[in-house]
Protein backbone atom coordinates (compact mmCIF):
# COMPACT_ATOMS: atom_id res chain seq x y z
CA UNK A 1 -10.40 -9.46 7.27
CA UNK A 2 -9.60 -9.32 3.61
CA UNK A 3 -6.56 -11.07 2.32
CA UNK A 4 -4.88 -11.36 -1.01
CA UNK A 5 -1.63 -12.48 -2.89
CA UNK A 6 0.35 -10.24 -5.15
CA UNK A 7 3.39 -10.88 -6.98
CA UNK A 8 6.43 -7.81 -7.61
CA UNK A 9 5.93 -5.72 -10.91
CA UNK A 10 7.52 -5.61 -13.52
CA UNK A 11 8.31 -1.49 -13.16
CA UNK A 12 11.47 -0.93 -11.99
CA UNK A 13 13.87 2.31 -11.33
CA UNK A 14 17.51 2.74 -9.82
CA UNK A 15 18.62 5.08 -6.92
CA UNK A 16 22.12 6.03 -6.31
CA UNK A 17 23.37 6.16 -2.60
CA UNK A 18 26.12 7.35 -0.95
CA UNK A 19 26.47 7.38 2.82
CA UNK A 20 23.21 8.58 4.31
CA UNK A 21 22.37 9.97 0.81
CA UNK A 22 19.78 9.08 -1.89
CA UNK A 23 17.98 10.17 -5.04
CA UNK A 24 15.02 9.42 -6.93
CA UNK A 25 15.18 8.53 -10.74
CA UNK A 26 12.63 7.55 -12.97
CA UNK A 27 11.46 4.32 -15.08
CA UNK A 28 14.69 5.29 -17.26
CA UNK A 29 17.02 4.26 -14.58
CA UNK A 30 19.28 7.43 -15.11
CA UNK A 31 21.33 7.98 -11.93
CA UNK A 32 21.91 11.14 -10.16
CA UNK A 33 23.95 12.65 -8.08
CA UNK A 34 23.87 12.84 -3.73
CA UNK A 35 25.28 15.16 -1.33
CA UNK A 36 27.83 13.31 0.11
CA UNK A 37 30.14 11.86 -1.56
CA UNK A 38 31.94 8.72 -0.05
CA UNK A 39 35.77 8.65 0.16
CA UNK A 40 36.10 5.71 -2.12
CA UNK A 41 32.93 5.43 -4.01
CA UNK A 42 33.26 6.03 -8.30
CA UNK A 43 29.63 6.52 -9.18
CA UNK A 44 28.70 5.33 -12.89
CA UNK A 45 26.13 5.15 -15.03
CA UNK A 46 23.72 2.39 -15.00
CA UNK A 47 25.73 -0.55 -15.86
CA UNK A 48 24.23 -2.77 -19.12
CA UNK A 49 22.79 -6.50 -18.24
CA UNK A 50 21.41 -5.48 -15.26
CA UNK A 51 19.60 -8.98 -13.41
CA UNK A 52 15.83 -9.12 -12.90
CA UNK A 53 14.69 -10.08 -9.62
CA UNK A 54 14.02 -13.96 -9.45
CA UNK A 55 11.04 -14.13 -7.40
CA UNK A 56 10.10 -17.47 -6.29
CA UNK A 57 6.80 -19.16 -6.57
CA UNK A 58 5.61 -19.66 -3.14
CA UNK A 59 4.06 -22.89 -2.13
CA UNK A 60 0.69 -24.66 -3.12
CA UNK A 61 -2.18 -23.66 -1.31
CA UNK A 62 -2.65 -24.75 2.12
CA UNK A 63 -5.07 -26.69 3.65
CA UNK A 64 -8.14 -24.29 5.39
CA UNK A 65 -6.85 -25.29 8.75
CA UNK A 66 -3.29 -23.97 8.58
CA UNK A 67 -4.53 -20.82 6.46
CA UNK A 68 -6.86 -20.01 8.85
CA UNK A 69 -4.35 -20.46 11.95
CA UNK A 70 -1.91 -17.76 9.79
CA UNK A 71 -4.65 -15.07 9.46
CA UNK A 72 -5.67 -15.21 13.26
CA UNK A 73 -1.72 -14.96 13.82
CA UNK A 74 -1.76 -11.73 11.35
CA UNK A 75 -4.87 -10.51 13.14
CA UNK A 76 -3.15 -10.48 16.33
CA UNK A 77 0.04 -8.92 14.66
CA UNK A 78 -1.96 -5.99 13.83
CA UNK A 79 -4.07 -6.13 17.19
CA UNK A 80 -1.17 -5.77 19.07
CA UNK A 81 0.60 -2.84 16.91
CA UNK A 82 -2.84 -1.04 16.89
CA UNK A 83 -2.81 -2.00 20.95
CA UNK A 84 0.41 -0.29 21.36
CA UNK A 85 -0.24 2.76 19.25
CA UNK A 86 1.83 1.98 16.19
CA UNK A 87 -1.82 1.62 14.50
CA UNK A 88 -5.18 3.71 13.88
CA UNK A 89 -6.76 0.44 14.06
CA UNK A 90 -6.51 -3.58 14.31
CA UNK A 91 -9.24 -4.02 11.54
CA UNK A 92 -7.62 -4.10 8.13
CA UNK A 93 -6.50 -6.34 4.78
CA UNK A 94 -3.80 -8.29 4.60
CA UNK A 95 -1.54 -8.86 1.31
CA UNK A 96 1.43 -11.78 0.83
CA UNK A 97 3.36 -11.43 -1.65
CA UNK A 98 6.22 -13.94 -3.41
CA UNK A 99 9.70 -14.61 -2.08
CA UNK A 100 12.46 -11.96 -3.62
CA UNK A 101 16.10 -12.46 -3.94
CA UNK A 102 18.51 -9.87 -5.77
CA UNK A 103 22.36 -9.47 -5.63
CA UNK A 104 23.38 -6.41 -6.72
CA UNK A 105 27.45 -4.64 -7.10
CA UNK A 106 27.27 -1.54 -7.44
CA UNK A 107 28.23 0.93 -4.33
CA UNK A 108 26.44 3.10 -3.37
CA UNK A 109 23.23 2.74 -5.39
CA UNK A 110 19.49 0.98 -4.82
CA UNK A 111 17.12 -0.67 -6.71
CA UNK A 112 13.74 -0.56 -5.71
CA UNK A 113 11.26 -2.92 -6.98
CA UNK A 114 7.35 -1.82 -6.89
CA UNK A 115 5.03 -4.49 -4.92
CA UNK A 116 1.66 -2.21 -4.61
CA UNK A 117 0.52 1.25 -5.56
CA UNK A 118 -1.76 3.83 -3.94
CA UNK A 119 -0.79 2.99 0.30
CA UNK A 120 -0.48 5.66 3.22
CA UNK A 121 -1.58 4.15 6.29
CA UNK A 122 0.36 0.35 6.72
CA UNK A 123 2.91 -1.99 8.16
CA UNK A 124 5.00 -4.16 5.84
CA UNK A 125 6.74 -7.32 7.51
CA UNK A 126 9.30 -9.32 5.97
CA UNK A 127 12.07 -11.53 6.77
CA UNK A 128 15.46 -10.30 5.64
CA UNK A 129 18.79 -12.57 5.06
CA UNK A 130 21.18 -10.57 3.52
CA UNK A 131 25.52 -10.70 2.88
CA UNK A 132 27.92 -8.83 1.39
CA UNK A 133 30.96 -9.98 -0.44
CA UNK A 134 33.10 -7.24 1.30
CA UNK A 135 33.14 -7.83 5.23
CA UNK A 136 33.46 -4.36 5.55
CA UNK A 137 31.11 -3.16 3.16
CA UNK A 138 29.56 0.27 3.21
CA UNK A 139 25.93 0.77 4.22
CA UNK A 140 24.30 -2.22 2.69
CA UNK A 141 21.04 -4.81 3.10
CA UNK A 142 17.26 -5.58 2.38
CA UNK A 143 14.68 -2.82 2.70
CA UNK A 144 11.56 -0.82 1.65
CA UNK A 145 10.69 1.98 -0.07
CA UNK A 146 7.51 3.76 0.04
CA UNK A 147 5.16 7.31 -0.56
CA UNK A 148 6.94 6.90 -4.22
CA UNK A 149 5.21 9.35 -5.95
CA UNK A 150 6.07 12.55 -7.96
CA UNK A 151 7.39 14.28 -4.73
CA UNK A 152 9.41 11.41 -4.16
CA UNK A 153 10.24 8.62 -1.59
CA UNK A 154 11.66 7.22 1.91
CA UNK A 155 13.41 4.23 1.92
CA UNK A 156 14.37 2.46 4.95
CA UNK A 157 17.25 -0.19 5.36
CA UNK A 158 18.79 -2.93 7.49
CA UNK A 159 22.69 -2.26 7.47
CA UNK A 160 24.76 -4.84 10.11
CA UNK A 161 24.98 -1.94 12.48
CA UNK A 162 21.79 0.41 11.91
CA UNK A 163 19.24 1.70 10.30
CA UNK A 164 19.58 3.37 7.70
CA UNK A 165 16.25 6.00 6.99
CA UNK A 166 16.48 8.27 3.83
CA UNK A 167 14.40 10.90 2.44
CA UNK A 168 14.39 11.66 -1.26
CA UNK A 169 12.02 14.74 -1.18
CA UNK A 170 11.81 15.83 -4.45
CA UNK A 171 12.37 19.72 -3.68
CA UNK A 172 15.84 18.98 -2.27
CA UNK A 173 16.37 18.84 -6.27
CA UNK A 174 19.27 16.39 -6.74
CA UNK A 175 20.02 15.35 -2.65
CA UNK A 176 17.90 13.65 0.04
CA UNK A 177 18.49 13.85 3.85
CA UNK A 178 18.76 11.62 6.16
CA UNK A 179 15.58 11.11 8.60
CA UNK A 180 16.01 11.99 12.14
CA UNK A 181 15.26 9.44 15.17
CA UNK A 182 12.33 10.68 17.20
CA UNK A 183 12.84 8.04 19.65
CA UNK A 184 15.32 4.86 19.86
CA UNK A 185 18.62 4.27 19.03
CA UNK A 186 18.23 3.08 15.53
CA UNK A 187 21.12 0.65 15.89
CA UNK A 188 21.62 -3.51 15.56
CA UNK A 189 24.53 -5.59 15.44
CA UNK A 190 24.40 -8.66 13.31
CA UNK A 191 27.92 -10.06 11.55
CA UNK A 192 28.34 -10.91 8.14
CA UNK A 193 26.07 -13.00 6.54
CA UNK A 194 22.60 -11.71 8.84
CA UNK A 195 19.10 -12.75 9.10
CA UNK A 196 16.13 -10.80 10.99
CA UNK A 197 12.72 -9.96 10.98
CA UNK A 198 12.07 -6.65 10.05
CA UNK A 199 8.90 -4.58 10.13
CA UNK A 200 8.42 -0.74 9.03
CA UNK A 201 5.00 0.73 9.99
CA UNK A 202 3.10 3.83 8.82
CA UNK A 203 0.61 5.54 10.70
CA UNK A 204 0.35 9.49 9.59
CA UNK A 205 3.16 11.16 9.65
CA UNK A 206 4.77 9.14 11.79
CA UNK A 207 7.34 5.93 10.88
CA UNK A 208 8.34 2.71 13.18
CA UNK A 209 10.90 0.28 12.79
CA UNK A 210 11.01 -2.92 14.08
CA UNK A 211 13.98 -5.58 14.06
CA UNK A 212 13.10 -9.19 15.56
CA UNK A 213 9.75 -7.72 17.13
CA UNK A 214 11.62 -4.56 19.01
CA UNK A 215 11.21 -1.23 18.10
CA UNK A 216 14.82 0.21 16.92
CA UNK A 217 13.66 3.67 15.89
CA UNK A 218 10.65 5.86 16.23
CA UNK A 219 10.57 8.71 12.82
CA UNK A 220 8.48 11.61 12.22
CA UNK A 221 7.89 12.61 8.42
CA UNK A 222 7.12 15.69 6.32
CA UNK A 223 3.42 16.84 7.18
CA UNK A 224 3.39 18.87 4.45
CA UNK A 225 4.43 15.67 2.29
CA UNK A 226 2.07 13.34 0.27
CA UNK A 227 2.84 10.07 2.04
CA UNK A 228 0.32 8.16 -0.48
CA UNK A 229 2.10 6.51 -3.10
CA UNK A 230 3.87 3.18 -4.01
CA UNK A 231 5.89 0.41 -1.95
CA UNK A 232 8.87 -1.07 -3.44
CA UNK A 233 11.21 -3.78 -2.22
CA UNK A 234 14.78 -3.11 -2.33
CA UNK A 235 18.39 -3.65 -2.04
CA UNK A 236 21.42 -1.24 -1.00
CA UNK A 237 24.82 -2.52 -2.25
CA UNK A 238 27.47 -1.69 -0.09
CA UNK A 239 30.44 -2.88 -2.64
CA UNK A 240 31.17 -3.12 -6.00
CA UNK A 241 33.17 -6.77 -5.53
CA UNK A 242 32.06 -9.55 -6.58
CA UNK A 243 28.37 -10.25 -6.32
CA UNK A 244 28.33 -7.03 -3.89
CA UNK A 245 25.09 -7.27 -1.67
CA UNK A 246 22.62 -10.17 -1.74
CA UNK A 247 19.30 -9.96 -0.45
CA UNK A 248 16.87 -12.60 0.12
CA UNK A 249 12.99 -11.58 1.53
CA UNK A 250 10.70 -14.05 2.68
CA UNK A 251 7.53 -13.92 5.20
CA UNK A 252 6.32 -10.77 3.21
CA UNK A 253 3.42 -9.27 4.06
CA UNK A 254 1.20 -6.19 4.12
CA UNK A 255 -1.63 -4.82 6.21
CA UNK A 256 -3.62 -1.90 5.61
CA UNK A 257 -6.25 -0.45 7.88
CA UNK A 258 -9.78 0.21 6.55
C-alpha cells in the first residue's frame, strides 16, 4: 500500500445554490444562476474579501509503531468496502490530507476547494463538525465535490436532516439536478451544532454515502458522463447571518484502487 500527504490548493471557484440546485463557475468565481429559486434567498455577486481556507498543520510525524497501526486500520477500511461491494478492490493508495475549516455567509452558494486532480474510482473519508448561525438555516454543511472537469461536477453534502446530492452537468447550461436515491433513505437527524463521520465512495457509475459507518444513500450517475476529474472540499452556507455556515474537516483521507 502506497500512502502520501497532500495539502488543499491554492485554486479555488464559487458555486451558487439554491434548494436542491447548483452551478458550476470557473477560476473567476462569477456566479450563476439555478433553477429554483428559494422564497427568501437574494443571490449576489461574489462578495469582495472573501476568507481563504485556514488549513491547519497536522501533527509531527508519528512514531513507526502508531503509523503502521493507522495504515492496517485504512487497509481494513477499504477491505471491508471492497468486501461489501462498495469497491473493485481492497488493494489501493492511500492520501491524508491537512485539517480544513471555512465559515462562509452567503445563502445559497458553495465554495469548493481542490485537494487532488485526475480521480474516478475512490472513497474519501472525513470527519465533519459543522453549525450554522441560523437554527433554521437552509440546506447547509461540510461536503465534497468531485468528476470537476469541463462537463462539470457532483457535489455531495451533510445538511442536519439529509443528504443533499447535486449534479452540475454542464449541458443542463445554467441548472443542475438533483441526484436520485437508488437505494436508502438519504436522511440523518443531527441538531444544531453536528459532528459525524462521513464517507462518499466511487466505484463506476455508481455513488455511496456513508454517515457514522451506515450507508444513508445508494446513487447511480451519468454513464455517458466523464466521472474523471478533480476532488474539492467544500462548504454550503445555509444563511447569510452572521458567520453563516462553519465547517471544520478532520480525519481526511483518500483511497484509490490500483
Amino acid at each position: 500500500m502506497n500512502t502520501s500527504k497532500a495539502s488543499v490548493l491554492t485554486f479555488l471557484f464559487m458555486v451558487s445554490v439554491v434548494l436542491s440546485a447548483c452551478s458550476f463557475s470557473a477560476s473567476e468565481l462569477t456566479p450563476v444562476s439555478s433553477d429554483t429559486p428559494a422564497p427568501t434567498a437574494t443571490i449576489t455577486n461574489t462578495p469582495t474579501n472573501t476568507p481563504r481556507p485556514s488549513p491547519t498543520p497536522r501533527p509531527t510525524k508519528t512514531p513507526d509503531l502508531a503509523a503502521t497501526q493507522k495504515y492496517n486500520e485504512f487497509n481494513a477500511e477499504a477491505q471491508k468496502y471492497f468486501d461489501l461491494g462498495y469497491l473493485s478492490t481492497g488493494d489501493g493508495r492511500f492520501q491524508e490530507f491537512e485539517d480544513f475549516y471555512y465559515e462562509w455567509a452567503q445563502l445559497g452558494w458553495y465554495q469548493p476547494f481542490i485537494i487532488t486532480q485526475n480521480a474516478e474510482d475512490f472513497y474519501i473519508s472525513a470527519h465533519f463538525s459543522w453549525e450554522s448561525a441560523f437554527r433554521n438555516a437552509d440546506d447547509s454543511g461540510c461536503g465534497f465535490a468531485f468528476a470537476i472537469n469541463n462537463g462539470g461536477h457532483y457535489s455531495v453534502f451533510l445538511d442536519r436532516t439529509k443528504i443533499v446530492f447535486l449534479d452540475a452537468d454542464a449541458s443542463y447550461g445554467s441548472y443542475a439536478l438533483s441526484v436520485g436515491r437508488t437505494r436508502g433513505s438519504g436522511r440523518v437527524k443531527f441538531e444544531n451544532p453536528a459532528e459525524a463521520d462521513f464517507t462518499l465512495i466511487i466505484n463506476d457509475a455508481y455513488a455511496y454515502v456513508l454517515v457514522d459507518g451506515e450507508v444513508i444513500g445508494e446513487y447511480t450517475l451519468s454513464q455517458s458522463r466523464n466521472l474523471r476529474g478533480d476532488i474539492a472540499l467544500t462548504v454550503l452556507s445555509g444563511t447569510n447571518k452572521d458567520y453563516g455556515t462553519r465547517c471544520e474537516m478532520t480525519n481526511i483521507r483518500m483511497f484509490r484502487p490500483q
